[in-house]
C-alpha atoms as a PDB file:
ATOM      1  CA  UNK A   1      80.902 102.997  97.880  1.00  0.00           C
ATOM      2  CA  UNK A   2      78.941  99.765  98.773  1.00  0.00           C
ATOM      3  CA  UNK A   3      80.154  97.071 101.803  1.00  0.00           C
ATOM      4  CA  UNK A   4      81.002  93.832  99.948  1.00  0.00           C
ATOM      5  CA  UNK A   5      79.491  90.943 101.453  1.00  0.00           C
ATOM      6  CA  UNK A   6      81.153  87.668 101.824  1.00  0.00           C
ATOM      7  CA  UNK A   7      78.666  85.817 100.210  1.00  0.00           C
ATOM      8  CA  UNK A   8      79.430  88.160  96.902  1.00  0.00           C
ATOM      9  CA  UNK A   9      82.889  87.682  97.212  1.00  0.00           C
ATOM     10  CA  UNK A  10      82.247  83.870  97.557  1.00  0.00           C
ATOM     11  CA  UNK A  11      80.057  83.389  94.827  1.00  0.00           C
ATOM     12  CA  UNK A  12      82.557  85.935  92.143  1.00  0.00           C
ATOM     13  CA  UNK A  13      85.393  83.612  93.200  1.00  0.00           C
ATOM     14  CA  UNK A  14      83.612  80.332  92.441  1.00  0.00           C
ATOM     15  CA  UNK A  15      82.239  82.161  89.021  1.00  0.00           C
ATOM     16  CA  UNK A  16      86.001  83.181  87.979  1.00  0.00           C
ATOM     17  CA  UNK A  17      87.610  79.881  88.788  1.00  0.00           C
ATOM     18  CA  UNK A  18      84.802  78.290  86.673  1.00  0.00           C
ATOM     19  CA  UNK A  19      85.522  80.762  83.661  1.00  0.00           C
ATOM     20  CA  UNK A  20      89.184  80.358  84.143  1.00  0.00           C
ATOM     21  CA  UNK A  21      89.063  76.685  83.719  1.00  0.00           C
ATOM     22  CA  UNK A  22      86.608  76.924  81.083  1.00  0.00           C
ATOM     23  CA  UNK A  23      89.413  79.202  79.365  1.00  0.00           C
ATOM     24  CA  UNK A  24      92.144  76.560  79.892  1.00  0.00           C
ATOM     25  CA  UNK A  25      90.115  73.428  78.649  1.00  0.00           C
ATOM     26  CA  UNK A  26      89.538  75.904  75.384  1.00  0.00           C
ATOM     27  CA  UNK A  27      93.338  76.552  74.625  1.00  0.00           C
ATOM     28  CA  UNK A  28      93.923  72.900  75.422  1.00  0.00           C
ATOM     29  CA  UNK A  29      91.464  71.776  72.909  1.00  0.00           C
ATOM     30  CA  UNK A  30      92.481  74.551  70.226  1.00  0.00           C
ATOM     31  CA  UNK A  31      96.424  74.344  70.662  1.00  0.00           C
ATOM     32  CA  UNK A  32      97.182  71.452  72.631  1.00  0.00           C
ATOM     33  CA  UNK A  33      99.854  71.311  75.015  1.00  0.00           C
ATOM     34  CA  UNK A  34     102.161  73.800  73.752  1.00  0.00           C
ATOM     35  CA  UNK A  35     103.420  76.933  74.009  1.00  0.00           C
ATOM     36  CA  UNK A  36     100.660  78.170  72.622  1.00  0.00           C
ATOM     37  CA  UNK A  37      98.038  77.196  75.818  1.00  0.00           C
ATOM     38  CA  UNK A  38     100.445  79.660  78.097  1.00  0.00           C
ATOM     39  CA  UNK A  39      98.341  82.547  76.650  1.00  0.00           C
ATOM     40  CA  UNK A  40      95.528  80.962  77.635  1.00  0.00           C
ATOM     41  CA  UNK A  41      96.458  80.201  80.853  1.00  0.00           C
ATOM     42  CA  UNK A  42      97.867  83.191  81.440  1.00  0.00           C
ATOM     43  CA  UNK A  43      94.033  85.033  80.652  1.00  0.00           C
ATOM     44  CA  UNK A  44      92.226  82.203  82.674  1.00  0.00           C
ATOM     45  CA  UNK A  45      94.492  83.574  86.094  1.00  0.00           C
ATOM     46  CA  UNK A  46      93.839  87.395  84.729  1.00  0.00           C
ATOM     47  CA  UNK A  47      90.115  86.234  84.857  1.00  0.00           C
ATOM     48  CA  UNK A  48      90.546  84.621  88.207  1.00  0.00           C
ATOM     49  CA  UNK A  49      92.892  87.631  89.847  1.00  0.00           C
ATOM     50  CA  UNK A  50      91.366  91.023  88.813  1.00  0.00           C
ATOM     51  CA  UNK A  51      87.046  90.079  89.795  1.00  0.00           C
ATOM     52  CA  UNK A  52      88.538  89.148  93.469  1.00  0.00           C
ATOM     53  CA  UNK A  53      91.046  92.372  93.528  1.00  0.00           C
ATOM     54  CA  UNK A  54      87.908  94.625  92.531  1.00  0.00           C
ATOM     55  CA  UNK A  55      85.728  93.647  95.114  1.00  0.00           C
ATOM     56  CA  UNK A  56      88.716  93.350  97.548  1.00  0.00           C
ATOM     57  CA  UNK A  57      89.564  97.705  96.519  1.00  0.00           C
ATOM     58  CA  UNK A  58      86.059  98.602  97.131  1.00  0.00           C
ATOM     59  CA  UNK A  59      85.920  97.038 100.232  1.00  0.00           C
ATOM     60  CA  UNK A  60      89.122  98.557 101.686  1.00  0.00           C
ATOM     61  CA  UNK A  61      88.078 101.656 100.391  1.00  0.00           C
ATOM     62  CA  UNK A  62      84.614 101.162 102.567  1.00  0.00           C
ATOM     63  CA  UNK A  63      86.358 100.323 105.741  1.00  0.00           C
ATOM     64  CA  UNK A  64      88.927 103.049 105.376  1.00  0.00           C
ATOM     65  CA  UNK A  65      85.827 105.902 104.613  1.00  0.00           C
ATOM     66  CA  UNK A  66      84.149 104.079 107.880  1.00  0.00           C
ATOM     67  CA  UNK A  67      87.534 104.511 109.943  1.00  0.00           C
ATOM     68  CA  UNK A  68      88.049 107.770 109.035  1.00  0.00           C
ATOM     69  CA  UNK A  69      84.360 109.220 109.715  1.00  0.00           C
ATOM     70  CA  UNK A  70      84.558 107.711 113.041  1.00  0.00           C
ATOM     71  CA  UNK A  71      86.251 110.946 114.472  1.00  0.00           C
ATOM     72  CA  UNK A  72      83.423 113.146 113.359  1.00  0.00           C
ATOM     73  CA  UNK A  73      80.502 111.107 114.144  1.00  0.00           C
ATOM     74  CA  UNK A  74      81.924 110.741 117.684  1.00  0.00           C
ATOM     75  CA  UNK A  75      82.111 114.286 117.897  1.00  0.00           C
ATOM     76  CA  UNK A  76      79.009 114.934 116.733  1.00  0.00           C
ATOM     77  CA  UNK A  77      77.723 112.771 119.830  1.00  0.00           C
ATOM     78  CA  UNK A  78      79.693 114.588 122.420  1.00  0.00           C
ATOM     79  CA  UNK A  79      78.139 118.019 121.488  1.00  0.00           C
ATOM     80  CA  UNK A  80      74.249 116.374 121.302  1.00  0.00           C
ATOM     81  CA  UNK A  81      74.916 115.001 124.813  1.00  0.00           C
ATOM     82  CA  UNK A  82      76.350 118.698 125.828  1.00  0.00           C
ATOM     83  CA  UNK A  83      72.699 120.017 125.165  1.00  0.00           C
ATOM     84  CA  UNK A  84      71.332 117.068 127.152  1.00  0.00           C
ATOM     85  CA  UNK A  85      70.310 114.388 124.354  1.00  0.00           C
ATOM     86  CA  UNK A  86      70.663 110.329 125.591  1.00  0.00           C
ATOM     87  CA  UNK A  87      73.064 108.461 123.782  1.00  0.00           C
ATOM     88  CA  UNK A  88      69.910 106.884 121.030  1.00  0.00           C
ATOM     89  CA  UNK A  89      68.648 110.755 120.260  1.00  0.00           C
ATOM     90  CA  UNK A  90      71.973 111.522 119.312  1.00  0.00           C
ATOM     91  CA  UNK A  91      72.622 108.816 117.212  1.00  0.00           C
ATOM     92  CA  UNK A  92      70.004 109.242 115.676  1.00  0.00           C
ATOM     93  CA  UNK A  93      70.440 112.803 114.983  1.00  0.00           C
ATOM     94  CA  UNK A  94      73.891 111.915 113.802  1.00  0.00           C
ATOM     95  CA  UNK A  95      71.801 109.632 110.970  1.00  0.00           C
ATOM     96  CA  UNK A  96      70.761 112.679 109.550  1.00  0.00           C
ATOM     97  CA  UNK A  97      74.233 113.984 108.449  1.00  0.00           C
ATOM     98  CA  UNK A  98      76.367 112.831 105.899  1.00  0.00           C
ATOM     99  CA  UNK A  99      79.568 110.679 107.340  1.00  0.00           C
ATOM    100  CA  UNK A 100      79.759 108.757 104.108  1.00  0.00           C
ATOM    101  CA  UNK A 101      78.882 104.788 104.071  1.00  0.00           C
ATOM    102  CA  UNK A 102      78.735 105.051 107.968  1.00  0.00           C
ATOM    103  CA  UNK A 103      75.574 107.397 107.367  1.00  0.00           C
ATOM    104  CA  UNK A 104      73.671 104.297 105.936  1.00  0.00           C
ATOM    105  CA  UNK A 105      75.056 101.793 108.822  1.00  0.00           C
ATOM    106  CA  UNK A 106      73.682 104.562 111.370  1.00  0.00           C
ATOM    107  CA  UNK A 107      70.488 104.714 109.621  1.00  0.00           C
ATOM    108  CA  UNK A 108      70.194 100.628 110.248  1.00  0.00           C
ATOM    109  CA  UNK A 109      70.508 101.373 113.529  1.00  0.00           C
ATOM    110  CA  UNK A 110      68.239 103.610 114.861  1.00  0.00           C
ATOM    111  CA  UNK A 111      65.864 101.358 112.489  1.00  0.00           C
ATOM    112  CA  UNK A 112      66.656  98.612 114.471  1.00  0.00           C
ATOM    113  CA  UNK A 113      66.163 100.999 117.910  1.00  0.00           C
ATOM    114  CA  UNK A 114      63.217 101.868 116.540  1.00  0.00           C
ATOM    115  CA  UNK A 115      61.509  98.097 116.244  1.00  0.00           C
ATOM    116  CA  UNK A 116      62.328  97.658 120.074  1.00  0.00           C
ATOM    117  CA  UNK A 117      65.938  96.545 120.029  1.00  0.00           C
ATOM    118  CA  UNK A 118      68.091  98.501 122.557  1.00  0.00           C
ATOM    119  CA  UNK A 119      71.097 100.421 121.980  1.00  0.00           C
ATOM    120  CA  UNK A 120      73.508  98.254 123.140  1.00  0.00           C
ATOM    121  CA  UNK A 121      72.061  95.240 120.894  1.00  0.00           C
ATOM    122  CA  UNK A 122      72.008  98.198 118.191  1.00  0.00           C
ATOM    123  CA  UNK A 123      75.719  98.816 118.560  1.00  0.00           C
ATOM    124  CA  UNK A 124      76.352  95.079 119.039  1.00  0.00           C
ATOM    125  CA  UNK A 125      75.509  94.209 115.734  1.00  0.00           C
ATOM    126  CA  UNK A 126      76.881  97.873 113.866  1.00  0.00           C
ATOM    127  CA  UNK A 127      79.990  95.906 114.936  1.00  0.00           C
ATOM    128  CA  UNK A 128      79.625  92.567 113.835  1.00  0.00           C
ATOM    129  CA  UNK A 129      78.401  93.896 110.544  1.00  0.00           C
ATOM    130  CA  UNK A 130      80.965  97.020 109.872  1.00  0.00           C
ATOM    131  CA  UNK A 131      83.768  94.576 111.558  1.00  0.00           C
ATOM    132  CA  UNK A 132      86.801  96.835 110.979  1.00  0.00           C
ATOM    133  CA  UNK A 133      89.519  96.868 113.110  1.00  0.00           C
ATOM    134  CA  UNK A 134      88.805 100.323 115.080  1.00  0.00           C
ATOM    135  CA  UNK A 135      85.113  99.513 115.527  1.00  0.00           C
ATOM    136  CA  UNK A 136      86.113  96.348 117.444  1.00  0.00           C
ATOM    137  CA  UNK A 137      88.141  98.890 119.537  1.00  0.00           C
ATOM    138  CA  UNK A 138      85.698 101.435 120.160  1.00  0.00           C
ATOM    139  CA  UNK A 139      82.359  99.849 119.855  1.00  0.00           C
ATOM    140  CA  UNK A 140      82.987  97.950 123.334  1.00  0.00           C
ATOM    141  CA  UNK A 141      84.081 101.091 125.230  1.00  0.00           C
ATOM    142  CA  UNK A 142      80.834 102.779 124.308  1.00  0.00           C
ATOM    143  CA  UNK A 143      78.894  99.926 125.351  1.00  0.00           C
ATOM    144  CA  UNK A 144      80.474 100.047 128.695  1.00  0.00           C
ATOM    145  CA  UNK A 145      79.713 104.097 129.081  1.00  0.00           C
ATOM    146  CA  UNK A 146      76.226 103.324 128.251  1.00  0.00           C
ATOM    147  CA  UNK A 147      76.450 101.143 130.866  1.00  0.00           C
ATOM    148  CA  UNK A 148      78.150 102.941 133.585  1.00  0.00           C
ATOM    149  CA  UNK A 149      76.001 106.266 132.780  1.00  0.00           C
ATOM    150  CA  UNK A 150      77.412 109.611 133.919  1.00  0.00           C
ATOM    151  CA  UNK A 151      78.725 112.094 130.999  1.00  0.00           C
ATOM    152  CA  UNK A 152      79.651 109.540 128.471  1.00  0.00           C
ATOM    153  CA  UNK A 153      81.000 112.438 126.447  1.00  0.00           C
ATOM    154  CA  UNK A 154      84.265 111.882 128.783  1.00  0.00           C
ATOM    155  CA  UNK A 155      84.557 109.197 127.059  1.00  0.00           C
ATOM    156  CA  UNK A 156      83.670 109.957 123.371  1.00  0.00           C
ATOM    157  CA  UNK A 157      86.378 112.707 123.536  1.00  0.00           C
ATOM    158  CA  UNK A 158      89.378 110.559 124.052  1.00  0.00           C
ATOM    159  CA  UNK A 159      88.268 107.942 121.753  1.00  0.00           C
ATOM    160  CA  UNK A 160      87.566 110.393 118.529  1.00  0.00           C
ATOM    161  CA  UNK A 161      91.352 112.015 119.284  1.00  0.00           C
ATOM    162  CA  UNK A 162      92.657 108.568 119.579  1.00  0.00           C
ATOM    163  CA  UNK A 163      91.096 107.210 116.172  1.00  0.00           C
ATOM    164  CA  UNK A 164      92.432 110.771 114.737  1.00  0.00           C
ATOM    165  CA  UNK A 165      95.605 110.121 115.888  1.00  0.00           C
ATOM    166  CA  UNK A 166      95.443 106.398 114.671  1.00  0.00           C
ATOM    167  CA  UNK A 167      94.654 107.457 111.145  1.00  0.00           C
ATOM    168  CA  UNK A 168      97.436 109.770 110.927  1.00  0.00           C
ATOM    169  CA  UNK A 169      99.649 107.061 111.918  1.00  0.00           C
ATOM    170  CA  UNK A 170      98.538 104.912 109.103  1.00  0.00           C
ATOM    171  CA  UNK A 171      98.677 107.755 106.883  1.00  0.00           C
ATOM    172  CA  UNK A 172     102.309 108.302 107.996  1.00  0.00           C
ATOM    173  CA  UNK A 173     102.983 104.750 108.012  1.00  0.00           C
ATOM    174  CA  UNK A 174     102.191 104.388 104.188  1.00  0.00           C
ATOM    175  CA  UNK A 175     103.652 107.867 103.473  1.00  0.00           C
ATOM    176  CA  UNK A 176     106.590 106.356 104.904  1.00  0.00           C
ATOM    177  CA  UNK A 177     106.572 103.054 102.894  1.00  0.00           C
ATOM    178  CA  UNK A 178     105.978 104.007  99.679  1.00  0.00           C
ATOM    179  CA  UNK A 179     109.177 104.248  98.374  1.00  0.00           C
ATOM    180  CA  UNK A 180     109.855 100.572  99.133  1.00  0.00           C
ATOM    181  CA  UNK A 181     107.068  99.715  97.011  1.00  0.00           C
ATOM    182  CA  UNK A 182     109.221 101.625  94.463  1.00  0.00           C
ATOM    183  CA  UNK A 183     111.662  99.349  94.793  1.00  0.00           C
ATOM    184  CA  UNK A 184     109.956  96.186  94.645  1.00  0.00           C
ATOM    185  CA  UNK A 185     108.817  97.792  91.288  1.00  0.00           C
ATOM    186  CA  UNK A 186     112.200  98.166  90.477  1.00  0.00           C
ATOM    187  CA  UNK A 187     113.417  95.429  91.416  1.00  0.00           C
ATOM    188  CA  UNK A 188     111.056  93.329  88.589  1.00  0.00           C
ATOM    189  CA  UNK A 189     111.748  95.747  86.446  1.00  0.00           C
ATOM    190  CA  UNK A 190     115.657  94.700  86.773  1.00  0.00           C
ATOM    191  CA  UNK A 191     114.901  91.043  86.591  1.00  0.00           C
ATOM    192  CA  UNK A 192     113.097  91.290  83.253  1.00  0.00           C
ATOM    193  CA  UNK A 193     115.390  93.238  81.797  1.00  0.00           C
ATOM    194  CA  UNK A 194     118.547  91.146  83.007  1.00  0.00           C
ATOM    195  CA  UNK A 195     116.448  88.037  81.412  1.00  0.00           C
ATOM    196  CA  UNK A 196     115.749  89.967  78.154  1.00  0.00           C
ATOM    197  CA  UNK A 197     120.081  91.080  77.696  1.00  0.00           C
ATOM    198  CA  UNK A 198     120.469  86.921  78.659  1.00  0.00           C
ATOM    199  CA  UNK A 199     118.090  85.686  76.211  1.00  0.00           C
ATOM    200  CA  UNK A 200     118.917  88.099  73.750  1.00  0.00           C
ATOM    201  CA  UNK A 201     122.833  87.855  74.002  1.00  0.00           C
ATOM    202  CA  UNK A 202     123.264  83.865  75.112  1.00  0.00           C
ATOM    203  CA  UNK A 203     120.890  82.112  73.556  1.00  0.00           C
ATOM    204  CA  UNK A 204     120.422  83.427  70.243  1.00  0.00           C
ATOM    205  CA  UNK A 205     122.718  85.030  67.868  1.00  0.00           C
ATOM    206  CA  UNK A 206     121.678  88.028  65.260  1.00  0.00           C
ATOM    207  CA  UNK A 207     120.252  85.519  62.784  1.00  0.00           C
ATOM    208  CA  UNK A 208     118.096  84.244  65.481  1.00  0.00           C
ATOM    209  CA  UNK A 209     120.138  80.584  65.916  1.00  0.00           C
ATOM    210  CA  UNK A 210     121.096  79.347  69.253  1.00  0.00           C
ATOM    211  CA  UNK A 211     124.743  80.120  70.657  1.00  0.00           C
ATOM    212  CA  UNK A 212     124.422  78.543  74.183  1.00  0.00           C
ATOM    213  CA  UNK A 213     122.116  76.050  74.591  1.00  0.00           C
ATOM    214  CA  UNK A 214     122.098  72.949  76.438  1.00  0.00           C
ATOM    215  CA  UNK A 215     121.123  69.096  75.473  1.00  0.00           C
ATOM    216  CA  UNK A 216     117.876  69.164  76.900  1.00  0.00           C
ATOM    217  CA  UNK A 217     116.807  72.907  76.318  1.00  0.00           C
ATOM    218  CA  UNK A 218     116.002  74.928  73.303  1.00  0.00           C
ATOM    219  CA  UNK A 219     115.595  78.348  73.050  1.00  0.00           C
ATOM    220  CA  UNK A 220     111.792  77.843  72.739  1.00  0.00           C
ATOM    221  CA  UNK A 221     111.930  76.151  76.037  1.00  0.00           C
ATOM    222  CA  UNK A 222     113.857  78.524  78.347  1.00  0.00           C
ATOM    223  CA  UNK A 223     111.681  81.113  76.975  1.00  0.00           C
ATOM    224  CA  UNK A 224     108.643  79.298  78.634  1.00  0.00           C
ATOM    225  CA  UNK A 225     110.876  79.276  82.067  1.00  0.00           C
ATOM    226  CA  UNK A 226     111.838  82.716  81.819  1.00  0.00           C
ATOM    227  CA  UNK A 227     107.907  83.729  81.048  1.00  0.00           C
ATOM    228  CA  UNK A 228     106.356  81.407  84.088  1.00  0.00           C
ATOM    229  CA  UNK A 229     109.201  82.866  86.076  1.00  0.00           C
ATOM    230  CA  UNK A 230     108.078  86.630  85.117  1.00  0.00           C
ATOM    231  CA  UNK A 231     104.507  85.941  86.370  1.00  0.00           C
ATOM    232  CA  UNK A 232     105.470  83.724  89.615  1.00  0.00           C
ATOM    233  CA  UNK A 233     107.625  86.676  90.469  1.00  0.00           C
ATOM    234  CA  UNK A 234     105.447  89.245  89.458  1.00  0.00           C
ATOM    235  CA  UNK A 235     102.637  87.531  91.435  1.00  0.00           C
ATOM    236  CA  UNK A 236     104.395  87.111  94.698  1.00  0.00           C
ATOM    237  CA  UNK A 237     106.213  90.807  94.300  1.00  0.00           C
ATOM    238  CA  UNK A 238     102.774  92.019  94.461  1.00  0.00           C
ATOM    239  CA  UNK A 239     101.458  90.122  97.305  1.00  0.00           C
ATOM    240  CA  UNK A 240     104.713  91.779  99.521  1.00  0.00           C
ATOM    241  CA  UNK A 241     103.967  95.536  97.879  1.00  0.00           C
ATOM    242  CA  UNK A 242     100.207  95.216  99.617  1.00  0.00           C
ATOM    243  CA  UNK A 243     101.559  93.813 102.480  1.00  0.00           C
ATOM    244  CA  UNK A 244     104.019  96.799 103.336  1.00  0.00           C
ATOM    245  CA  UNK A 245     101.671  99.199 101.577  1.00  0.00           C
ATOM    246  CA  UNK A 246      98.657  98.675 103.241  1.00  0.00           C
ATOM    247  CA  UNK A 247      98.881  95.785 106.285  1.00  0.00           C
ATOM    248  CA  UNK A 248      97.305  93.628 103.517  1.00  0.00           C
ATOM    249  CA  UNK A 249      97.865  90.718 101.438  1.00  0.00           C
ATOM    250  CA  UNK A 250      94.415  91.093  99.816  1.00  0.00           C
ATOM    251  CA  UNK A 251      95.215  94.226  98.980  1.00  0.00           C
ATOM    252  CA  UNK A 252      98.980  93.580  97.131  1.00  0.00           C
ATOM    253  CA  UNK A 253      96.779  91.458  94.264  1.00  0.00           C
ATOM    254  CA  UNK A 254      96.327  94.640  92.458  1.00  0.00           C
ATOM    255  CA  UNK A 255      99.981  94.993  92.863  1.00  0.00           C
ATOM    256  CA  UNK A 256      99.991  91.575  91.674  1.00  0.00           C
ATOM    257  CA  UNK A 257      97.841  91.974  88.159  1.00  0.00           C
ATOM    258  CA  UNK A 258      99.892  95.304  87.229  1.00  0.00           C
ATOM    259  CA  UNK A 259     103.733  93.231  87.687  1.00  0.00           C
ATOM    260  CA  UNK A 260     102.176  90.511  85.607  1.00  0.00           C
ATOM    261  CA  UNK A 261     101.248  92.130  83.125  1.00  0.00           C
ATOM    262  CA  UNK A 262     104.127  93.948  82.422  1.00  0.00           C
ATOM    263  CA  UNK A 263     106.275  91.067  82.985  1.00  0.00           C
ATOM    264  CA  UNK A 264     104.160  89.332  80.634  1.00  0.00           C
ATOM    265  CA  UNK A 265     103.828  91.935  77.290  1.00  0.00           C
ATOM    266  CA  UNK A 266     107.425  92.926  78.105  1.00  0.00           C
ATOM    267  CA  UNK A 267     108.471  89.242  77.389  1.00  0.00           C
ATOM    268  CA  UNK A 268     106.230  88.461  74.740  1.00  0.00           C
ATOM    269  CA  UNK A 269     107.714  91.710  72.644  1.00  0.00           C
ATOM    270  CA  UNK A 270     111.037  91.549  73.307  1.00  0.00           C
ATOM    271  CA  UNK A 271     111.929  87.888  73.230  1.00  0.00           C
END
C-alpha cells in the first residue's frame, strides 16, 4: 500500500471541489432552485467526501503497517549487532527482508547512506518523511545510541517491547470502543426512523393530504428540513465514530459517507 503525499491529497481536494461545483451549477441550470437541485447537491458533496476519505484509508492503513513492523525490524537489528554488525550494516541487511511499506523506506535509506549521507542524517529524514507518531518517539532515541556508542541493542530491546506493547493498547483500545460506534449507528438509525413515523403520521394523511401543517410550511418543505437534517447529522455522527474509533477525525469521513447515504435513500423511499 503506497504513502500518500500531501501534494496528492492537495491537488484531489482542489479537483473534487471543482467537480462538485461544476455538479451544482448543472442542477441549478437544469432544475433551478428547487427541490429538485438537493440531489444534485447532495452528489456534488459525495464527489467532494469519498476521493479525500480514499486517500485518507490508504494512508492510515500505511502508517498503521509502518507502526506495526517497527517491532520486528528493531529486532532484527538487535540480533545483527549480537554477531558484531554497526548499526548501517544492519540496516541495511534489514532492507533485504520484507517488513511491508517500511521495506521500501529502509531501502531509501541505505541509498541515501550509500551517496555519502550518514546514518543519523539517514534516520533524520526516514522520520520527517514516514512522520507517524511512534517514529517521532523512537527515531530520536536511536539517534542518541548511535551517538553514545556501547551495545545499542540495550536500547533496541526496550523500544521494540514498548511499540509491541503500544500496539496492543491501540488494538485493545478500539476492541474496546467498538460497540459505541454501534451506537452512534443506532442512534441515526432511531432518528430517521422517528422522522419517517412523524412525517408519515402528522403531516400527511392516507390519501397523501396534509393533517398538521403550519402557515408557512408544506409538507414539501419540512421534507427538505428533515432530508438536510439526515445528512448534517449523518455527517457529523461520522466525524465522532472516527474520532472514538480510531484517534481520528480524518478517519470518521468514511463513517461519514456510509450515515449519509443511508440517511439519504432511506428518506427519499420512504417519505
Amino acid at each position: 500500500m503506497p504513502k500518500i503525499k500531501n501534494k496528492t491529497k492537495k491537488t484531489t481536494i482542489v479537483a473534487s471541489l471543482l467537480v462538485g461545483l461544476l455538479i451544482v451549477v448543472f442542477g441549478y441550470a437544469t432544475v433551478g432552485f428547487n427541490s429538485s437541485i438537493d440531489d444534485f447537491v447532495f452528489i456534488a458533496l459525495l464527489v467532494l467526501i469519498i476521493p479525500i476519505t480514499i486517500l485518507t484509508t490508504i494512508d492510515y492503513q500505511w502508517r498503521k503497517s509502518i507502526d506495526e513492523h517497527l517491532p520486528d525490524l528493531f529486532r532484527s537489528i538487535v540480533q545483527a549487532q549480537e554477531v558484531g554488525m554497526t548499526l548501517p550494516q544492519a540496516l541495511e541487511e534489514a532492507s533485504k527482508r520484507d517488513y511491508g511499506p517500511l521495506t521500501k523506506e529502509l531501502q531509501k535509506m541505505t541509498v541515501q547512506m550509500s551517496w555519502g549521507s550518514s546514518f543519523e542524517e539517514a534516520l533524520i529524514v526516514f522520520q520527517n518523511r514516514v512522520g507517524t507518531v511512534l517514529t517521532q518517539r523512537t527515531i530520536p532515541m536511536i539517534i542518541e545510541a548511535s551517538r553514545s556508542g556501547g551495545r545499542a541493542e540495550q536500547v533496541f530491546d526496550p523500544l521494540s517491547k514498548f511499540i509491541e506493547t503500544t500496539n496492543i493498547l491501540e488494538k485493545e483500545r478500539k476492541t474496546q470502543t467498538r460497540p459505541y460506534i454501534a451506537i452512534i449507528y443506532v442512534a441515526l438509525f432511531v432518528f430517521i426512523f422517528t422522522i419517517i413515523i412523524l412525517f408519515n403520521t402528522f403531516f400527511t394523511d392516507i390519501e397523501g393530504v396534509a393533517l398538521f401543517s403550519m402557515s408557512t410550511s408544506s409538507p414539501l418543505v419540512l421534507q427538505r428540513i428533515f432530508l438536510h437534517l439526515t445528512i448534517v447529522q449523518g455527517f457529523f455522527s461520522g466525524l465522532v465514530a472516527g474520532k472514538m474509533g480510531e484517534g481520528s477525525i480524518n478517519s470518521g469521513l468514511k463513517h461519514s459517507v456510509i450515515m449519509m447515504l443511508i440517511g439519504y435513500l432511506a428518506l427519499r423511499f420512504f417519505l
